[in-house]
N, C-alpha and C. Protein backbone atom coordinates (compact mmCIF):
# COMPACT_ATOMS: atom_id res chain seq x y z
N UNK A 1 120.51 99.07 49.54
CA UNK A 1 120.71 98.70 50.92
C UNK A 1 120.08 97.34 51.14
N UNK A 2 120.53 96.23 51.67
CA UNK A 2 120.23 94.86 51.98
C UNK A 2 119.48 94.83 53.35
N UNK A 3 118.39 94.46 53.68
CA UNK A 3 117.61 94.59 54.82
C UNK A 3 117.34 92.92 55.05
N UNK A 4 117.92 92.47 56.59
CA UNK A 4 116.93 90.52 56.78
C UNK A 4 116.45 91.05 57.64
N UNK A 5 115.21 90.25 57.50
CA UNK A 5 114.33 89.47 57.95
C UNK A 5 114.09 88.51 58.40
N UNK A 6 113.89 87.65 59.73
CA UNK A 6 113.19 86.42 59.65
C UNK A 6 114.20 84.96 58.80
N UNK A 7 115.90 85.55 58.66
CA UNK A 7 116.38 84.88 57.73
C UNK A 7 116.02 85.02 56.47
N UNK A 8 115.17 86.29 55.81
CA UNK A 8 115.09 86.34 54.40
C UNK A 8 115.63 87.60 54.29
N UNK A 9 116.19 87.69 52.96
CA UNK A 9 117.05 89.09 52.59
C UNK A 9 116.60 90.11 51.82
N UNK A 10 116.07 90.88 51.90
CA UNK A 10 115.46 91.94 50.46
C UNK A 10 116.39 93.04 50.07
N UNK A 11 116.41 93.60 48.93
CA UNK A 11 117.56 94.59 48.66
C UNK A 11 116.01 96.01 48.10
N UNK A 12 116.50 97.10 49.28
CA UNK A 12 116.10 98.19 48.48
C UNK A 12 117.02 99.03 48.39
N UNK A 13 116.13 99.99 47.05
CA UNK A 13 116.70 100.96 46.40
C UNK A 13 115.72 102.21 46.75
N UNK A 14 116.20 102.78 47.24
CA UNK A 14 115.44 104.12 47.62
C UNK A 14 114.99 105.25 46.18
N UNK A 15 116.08 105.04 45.80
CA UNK A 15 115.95 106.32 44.64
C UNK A 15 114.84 105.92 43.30
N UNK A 16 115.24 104.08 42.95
CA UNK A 16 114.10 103.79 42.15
C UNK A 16 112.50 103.43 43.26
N UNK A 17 112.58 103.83 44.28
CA UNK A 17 111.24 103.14 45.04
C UNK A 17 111.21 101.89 44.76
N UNK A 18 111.83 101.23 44.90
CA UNK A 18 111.43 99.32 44.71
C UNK A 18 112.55 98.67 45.50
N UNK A 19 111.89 97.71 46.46
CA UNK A 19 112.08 96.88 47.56
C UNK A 19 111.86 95.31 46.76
N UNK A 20 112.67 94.50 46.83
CA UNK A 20 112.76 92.75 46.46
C UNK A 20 111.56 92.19 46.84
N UNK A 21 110.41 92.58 48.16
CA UNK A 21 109.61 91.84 48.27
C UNK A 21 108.35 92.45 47.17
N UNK A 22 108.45 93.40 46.62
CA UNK A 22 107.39 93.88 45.48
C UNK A 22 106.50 95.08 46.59
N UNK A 23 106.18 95.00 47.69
CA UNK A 23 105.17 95.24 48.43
C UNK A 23 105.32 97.10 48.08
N UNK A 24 106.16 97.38 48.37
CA UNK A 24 106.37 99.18 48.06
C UNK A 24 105.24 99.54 45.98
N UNK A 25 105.88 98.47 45.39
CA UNK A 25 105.96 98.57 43.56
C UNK A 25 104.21 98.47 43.69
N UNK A 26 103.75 97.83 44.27
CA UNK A 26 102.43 97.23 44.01
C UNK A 26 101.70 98.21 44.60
N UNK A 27 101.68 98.86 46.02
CA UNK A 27 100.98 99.42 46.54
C UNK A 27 101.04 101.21 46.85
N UNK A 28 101.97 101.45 46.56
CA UNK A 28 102.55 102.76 46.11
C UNK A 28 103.00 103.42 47.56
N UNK A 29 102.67 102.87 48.50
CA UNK A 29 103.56 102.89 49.72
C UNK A 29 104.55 102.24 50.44
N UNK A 30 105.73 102.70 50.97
CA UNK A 30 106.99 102.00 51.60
C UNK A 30 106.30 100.76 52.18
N UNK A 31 107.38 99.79 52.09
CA UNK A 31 107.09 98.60 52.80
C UNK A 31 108.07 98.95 54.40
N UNK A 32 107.82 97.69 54.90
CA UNK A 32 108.27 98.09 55.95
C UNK A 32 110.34 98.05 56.10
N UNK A 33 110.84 97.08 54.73
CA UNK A 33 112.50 97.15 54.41
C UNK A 33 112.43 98.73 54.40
N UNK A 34 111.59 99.30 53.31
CA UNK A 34 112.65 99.95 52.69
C UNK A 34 111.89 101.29 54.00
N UNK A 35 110.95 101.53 54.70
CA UNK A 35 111.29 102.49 55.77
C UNK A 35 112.31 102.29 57.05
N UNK A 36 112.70 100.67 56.82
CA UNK A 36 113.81 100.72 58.12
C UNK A 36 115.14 101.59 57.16
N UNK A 37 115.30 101.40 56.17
CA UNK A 37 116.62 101.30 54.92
C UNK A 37 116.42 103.22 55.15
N UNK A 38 115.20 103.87 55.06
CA UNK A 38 115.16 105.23 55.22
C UNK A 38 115.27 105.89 56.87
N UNK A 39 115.05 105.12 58.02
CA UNK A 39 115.66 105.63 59.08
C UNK A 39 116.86 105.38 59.30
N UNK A 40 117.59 104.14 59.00
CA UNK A 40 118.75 104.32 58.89
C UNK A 40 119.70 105.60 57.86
N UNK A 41 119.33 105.67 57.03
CA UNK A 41 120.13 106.92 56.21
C UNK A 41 119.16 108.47 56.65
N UNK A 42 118.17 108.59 57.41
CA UNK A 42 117.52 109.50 57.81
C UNK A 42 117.24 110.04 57.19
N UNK A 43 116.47 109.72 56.20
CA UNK A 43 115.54 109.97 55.20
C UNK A 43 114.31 110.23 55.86
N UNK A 44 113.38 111.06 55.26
CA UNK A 44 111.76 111.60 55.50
C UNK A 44 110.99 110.12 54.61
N UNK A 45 110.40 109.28 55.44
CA UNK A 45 109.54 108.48 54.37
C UNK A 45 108.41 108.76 53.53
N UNK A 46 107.76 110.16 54.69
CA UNK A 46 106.39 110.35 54.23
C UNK A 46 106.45 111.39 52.49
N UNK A 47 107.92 111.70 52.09
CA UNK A 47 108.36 112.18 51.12
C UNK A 47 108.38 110.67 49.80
N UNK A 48 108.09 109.57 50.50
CA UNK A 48 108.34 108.70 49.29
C UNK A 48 106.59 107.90 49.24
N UNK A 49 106.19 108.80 49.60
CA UNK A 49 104.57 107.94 49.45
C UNK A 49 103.92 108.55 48.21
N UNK A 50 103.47 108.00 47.36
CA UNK A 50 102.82 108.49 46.16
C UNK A 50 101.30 109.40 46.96
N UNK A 51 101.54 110.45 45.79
CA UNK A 51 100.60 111.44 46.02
C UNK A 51 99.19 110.93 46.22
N UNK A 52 98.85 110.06 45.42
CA UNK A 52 97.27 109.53 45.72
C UNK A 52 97.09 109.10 47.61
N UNK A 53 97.90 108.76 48.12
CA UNK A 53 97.51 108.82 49.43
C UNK A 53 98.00 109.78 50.33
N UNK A 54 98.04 110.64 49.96
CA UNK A 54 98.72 112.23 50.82
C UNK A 54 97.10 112.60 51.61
N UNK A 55 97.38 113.19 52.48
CA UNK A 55 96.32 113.88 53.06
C UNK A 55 95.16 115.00 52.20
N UNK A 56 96.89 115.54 51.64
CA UNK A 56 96.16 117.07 50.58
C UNK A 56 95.60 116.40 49.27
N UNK A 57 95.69 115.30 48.92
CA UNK A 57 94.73 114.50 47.38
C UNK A 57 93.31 114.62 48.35
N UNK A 58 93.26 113.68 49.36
CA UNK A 58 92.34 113.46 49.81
C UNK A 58 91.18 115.07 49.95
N UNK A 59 91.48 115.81 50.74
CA UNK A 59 90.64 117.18 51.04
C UNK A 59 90.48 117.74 50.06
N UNK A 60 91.58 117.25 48.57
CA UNK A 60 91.27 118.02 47.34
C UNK A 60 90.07 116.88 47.12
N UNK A 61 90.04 116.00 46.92
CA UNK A 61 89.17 115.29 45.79
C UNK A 61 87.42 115.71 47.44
N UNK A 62 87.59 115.15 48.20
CA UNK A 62 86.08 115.90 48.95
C UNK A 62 86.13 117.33 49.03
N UNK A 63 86.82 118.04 48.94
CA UNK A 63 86.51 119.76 48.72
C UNK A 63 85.27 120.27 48.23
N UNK A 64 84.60 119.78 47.30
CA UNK A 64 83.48 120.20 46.82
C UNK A 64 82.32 119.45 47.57
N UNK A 65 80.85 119.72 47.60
CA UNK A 65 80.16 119.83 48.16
C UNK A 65 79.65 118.55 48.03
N UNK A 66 79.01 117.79 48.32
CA UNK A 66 78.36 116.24 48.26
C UNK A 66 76.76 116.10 48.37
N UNK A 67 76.23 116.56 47.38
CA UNK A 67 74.53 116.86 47.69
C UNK A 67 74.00 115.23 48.24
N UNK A 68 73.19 114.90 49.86
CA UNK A 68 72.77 114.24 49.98
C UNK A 68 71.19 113.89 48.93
N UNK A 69 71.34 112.44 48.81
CA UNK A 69 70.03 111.86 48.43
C UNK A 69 68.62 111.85 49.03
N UNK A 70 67.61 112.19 48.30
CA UNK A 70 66.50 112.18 49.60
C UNK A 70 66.15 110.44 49.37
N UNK A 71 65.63 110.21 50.40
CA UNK A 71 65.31 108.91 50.88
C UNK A 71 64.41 108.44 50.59
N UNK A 72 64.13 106.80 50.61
CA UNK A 72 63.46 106.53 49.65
C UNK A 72 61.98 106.58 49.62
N UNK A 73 61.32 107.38 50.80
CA UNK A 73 60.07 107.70 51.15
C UNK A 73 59.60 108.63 50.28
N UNK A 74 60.31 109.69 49.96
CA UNK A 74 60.34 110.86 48.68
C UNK A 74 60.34 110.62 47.56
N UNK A 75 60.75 109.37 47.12
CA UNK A 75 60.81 108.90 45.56
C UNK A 75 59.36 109.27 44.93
N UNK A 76 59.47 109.59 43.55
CA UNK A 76 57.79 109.20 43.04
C UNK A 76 57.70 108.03 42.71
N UNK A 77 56.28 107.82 43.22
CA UNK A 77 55.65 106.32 42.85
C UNK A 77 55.51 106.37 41.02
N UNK A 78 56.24 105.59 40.42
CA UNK A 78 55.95 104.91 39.06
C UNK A 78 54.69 104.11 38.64
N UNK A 79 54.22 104.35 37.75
CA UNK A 79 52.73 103.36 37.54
C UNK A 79 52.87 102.66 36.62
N UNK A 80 54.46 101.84 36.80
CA UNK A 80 54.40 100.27 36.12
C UNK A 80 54.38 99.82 37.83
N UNK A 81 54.31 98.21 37.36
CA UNK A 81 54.30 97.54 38.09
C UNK A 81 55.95 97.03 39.19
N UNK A 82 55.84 96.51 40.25
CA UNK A 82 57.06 96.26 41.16
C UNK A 82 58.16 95.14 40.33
N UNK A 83 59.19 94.95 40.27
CA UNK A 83 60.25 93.98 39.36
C UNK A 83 60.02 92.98 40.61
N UNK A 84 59.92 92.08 40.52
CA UNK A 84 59.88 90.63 41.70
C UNK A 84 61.16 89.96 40.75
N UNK A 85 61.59 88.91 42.16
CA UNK A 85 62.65 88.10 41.81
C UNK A 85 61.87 87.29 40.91
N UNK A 86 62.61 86.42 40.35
CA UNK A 86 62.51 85.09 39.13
C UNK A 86 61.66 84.37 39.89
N UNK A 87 60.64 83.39 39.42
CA UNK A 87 60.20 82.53 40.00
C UNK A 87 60.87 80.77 40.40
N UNK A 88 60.53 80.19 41.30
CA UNK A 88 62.08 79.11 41.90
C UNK A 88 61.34 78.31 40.46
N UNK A 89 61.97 77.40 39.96
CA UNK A 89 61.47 76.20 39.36
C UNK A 89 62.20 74.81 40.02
N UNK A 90 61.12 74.29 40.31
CA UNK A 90 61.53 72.79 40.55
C UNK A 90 62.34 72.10 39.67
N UNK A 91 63.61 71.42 40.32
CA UNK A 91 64.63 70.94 39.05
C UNK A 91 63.81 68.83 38.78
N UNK A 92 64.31 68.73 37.99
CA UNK A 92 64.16 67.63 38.19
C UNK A 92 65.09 66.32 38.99
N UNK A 93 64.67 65.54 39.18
CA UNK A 93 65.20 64.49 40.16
C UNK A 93 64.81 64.42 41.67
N UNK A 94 65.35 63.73 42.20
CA UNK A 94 64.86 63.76 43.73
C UNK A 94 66.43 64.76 44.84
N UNK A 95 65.91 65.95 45.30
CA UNK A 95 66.28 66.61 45.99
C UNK A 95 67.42 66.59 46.89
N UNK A 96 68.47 66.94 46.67
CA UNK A 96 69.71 66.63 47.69
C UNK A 96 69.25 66.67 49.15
N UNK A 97 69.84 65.99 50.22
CA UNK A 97 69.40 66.04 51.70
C UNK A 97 70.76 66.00 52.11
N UNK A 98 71.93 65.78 52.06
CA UNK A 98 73.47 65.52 52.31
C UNK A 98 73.58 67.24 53.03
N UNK A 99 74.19 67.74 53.88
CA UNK A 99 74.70 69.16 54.28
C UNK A 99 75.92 69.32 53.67
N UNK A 100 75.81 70.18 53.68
CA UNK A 100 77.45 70.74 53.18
C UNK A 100 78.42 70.56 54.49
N UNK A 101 79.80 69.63 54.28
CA UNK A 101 80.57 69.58 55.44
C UNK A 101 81.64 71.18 55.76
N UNK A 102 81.70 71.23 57.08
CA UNK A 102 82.14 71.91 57.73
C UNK A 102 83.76 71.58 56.90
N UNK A 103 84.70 72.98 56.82
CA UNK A 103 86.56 72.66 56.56
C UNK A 103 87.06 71.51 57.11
N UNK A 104 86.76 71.88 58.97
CA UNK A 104 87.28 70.65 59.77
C UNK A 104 86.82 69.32 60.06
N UNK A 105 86.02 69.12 59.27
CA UNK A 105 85.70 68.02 58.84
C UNK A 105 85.80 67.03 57.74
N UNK A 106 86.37 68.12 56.57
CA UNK A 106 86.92 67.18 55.74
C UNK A 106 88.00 66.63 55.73
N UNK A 107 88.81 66.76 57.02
CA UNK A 107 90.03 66.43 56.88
C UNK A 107 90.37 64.82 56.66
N UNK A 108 91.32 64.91 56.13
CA UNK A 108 91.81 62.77 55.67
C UNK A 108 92.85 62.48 56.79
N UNK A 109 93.06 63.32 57.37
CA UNK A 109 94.69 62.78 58.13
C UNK A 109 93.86 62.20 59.17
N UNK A 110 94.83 60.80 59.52
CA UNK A 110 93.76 59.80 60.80
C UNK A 110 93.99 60.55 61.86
N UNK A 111 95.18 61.44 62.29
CA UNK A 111 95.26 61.73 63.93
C UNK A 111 94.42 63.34 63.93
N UNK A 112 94.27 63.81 62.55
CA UNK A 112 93.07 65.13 62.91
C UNK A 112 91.97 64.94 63.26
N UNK A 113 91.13 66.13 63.66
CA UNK A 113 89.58 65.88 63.89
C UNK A 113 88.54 65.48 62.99
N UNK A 114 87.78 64.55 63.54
CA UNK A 114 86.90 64.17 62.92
C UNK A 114 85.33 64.75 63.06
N UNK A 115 84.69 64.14 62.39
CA UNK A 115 83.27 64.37 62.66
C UNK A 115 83.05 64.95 64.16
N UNK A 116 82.11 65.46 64.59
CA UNK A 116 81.82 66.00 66.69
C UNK A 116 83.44 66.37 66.84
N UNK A 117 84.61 66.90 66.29
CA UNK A 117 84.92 66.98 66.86
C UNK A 117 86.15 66.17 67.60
N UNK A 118 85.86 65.11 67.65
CA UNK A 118 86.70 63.97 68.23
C UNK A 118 87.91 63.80 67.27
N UNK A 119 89.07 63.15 68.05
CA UNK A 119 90.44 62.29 67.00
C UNK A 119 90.00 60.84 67.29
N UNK A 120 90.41 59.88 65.87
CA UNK A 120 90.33 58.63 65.80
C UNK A 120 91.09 58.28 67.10
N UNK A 121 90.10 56.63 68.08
CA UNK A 121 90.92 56.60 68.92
C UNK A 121 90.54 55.15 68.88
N UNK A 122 91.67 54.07 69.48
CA UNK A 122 91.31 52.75 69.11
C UNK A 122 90.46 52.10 70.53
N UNK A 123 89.51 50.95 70.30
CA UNK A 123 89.04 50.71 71.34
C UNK A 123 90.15 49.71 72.32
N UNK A 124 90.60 49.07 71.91
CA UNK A 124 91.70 47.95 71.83
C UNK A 124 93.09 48.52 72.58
N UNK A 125 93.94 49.36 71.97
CA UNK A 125 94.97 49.81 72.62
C UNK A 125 95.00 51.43 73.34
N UNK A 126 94.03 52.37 72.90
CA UNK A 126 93.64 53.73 73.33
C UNK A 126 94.44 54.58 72.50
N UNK A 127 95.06 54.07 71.19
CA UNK A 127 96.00 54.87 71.25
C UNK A 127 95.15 55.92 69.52
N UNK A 128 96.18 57.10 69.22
CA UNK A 128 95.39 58.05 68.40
C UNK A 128 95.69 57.58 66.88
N UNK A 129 95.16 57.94 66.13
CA UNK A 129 95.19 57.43 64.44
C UNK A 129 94.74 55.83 63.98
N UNK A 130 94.33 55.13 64.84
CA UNK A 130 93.48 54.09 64.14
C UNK A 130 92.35 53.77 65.08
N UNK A 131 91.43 53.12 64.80
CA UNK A 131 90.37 52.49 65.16
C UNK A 131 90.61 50.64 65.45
N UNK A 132 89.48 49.77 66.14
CA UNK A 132 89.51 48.52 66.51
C UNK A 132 89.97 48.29 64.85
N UNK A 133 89.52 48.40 64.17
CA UNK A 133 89.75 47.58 62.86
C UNK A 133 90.92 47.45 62.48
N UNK A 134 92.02 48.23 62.26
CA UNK A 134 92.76 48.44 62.01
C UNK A 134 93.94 48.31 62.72
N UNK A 135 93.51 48.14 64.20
CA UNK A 135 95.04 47.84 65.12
C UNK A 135 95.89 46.78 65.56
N UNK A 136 97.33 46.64 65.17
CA UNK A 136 97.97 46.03 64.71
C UNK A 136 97.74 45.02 66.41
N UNK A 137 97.35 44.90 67.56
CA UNK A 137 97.54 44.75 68.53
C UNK A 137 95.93 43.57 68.46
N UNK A 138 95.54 43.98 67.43
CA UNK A 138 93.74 43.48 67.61
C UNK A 138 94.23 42.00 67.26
N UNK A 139 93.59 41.18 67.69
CA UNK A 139 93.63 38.96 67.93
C UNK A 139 93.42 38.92 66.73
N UNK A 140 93.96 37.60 66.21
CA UNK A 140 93.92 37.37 65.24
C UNK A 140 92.53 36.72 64.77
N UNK A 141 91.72 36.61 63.79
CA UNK A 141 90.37 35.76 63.82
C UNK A 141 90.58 34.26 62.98
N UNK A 142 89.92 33.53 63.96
CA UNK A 142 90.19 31.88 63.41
C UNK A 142 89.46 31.90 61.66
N UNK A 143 89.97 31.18 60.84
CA UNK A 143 89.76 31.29 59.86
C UNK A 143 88.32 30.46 59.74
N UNK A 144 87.62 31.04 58.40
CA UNK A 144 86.30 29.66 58.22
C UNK A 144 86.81 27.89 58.24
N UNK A 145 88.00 27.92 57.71
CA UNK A 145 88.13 26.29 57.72
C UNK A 145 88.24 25.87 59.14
N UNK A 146 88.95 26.79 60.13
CA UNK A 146 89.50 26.37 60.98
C UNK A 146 88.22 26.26 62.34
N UNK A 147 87.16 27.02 62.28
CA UNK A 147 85.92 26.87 62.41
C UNK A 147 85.26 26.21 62.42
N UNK A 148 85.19 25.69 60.90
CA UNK A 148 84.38 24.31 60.53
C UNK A 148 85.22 22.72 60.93
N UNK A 149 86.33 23.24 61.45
CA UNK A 149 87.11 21.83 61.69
C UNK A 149 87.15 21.66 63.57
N UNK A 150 85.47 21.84 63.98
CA UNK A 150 85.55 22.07 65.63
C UNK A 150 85.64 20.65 66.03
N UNK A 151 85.62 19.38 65.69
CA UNK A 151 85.68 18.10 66.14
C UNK A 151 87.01 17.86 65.81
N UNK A 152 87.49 17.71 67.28
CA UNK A 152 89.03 17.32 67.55
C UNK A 152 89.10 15.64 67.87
N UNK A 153 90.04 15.21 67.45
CA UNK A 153 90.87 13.56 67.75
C UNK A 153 90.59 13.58 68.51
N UNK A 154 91.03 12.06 68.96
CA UNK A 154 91.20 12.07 70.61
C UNK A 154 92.42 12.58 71.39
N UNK A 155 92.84 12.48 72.16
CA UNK A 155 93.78 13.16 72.55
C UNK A 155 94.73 12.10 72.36
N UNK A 156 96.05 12.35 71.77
CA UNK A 156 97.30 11.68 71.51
C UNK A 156 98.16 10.85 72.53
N UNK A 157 98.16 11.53 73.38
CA UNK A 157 98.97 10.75 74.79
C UNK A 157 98.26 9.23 74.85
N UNK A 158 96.61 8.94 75.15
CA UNK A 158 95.98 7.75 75.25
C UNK A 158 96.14 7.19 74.04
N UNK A 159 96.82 5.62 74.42
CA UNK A 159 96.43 4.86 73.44
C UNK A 159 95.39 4.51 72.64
N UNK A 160 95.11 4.56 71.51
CA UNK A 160 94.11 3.95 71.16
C UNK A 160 93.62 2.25 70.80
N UNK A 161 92.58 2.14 71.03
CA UNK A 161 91.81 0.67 70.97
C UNK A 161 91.05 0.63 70.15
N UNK A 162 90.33 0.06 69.58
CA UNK A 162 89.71 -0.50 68.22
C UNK A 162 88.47 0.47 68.67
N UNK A 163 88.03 0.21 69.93
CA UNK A 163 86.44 1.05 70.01
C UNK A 163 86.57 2.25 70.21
N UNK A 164 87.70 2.92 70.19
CA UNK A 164 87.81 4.32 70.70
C UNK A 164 87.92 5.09 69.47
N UNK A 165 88.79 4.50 68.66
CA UNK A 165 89.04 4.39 66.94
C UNK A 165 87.50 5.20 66.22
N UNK A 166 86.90 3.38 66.08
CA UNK A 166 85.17 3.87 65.80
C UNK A 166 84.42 4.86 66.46
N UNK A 167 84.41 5.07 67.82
CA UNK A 167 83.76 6.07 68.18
C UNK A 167 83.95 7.86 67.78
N UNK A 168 85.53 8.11 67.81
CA UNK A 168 85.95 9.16 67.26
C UNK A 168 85.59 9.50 65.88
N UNK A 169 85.50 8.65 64.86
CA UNK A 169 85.23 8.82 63.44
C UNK A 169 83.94 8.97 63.29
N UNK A 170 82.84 8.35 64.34
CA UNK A 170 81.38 8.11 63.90
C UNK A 170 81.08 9.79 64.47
N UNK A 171 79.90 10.34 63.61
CA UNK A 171 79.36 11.80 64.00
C UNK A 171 78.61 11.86 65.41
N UNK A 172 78.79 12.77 65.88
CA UNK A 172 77.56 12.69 67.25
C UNK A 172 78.25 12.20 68.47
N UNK A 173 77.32 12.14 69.59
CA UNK A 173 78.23 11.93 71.15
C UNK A 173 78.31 10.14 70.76
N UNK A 174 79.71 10.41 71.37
CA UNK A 174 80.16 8.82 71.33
C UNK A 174 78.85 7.89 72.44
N UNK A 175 78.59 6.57 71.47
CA UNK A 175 78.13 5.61 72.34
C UNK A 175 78.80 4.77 72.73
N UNK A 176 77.48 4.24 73.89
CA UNK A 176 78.49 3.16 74.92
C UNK A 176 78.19 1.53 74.51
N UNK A 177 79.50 1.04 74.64
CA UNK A 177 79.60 -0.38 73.94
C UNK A 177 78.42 -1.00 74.54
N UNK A 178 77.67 -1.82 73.86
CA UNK A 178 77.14 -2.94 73.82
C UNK A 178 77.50 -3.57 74.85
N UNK A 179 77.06 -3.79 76.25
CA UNK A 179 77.42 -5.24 77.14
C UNK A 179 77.09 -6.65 76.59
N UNK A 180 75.37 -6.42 75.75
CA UNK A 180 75.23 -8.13 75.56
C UNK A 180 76.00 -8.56 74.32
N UNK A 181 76.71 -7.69 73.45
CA UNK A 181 77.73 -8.65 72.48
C UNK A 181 78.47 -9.46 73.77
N UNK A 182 78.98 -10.21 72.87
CA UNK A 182 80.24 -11.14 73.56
C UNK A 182 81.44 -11.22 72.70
N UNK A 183 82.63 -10.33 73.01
CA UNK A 183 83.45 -10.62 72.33
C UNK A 183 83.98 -12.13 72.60
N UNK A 184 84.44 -12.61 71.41
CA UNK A 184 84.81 -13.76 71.00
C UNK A 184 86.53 -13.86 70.87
């Protein structure tokens, strides 16, 4: 008889006791196919359960009497000595301090939980699975050359003149021309 499931199909056989998902073969009781497969043909199931779990195994195997233990106040005292655990020995090296992490914490996926608890969240756009470092939205950073190149021309539109020339090239705040030369 063909029994679905859930979209999965199992085929039992009543007469050999064995159902496709194994569960009847393994455990010596009907699974749940092959007792639908026996109300449909109106079959007795409790006729296909192996004897070890019948009621009457059970009252047979406790039938006889079960002498309780006396407790351990009644024991006689022995005159060896008590068995103690092993003694610890110090290992060598210097001592782990790291905890053991929690399941949900080891996780790698960026939008699961992290450490406390929390999901990665960016400071920059708010959004889940990356951090400032990483977000495609984060400014770009001026490079070292472009840094070190903070002394700008003069500005292009103004013409330039011979003293404006020298002053731009020389290091430091531009100085002011000389009145007592005399150009010639």
């Amino acid at each position: 008889m063909h029994i679905s499931e859930f979209g999965n199909q199992f085929v039992v056989n009543v007469d050999t006791m064995d159902c496709t998902c194994r569960k009847w073969a393994i455990t010596g009781i009907p699974c749940a196919h092959a007792i639908t497969s026996m109300k449909f043909l109106n079959i007795n199931a409790e006729d296909y359960i192996t004897h070890w779990f019948r009621k009457s195994t059970y009252e047979e195997t406790y039938n006889s009497i079960i002498y309780p233990i006396n407790g351990q106040h009644i024991w006689e005292v022995t005159p060896y000595s008590y068995i103690l655990p092993p003694k610890k020995k110090k290992m060598p090296g210097r001592p782990k301090k790291k905890r053991r992490l929690e399941d949900w914490e080891l996780k790698k996926n960026d939008s699961e939980l992290r450490k406390g608890g929390q999901r990665k969240k960016c400071g920059i756009c708010k959004e889940l699975g990356h951090n400032k470092k990483g977000c495609p939205q984060r400014p770009t950073a001026q490079s070292p050359s472009e840094q070190t190149q903070g002394i700008q021309g003069p500005p292009t539109d103004v013409p330039l003149t011979q003293e404006s020339t020298v002053m731009a090239t020389a290091s430091g705040p531009p100085e002011q021309p000389d009145s007592t030369v005399n150009d010639a």
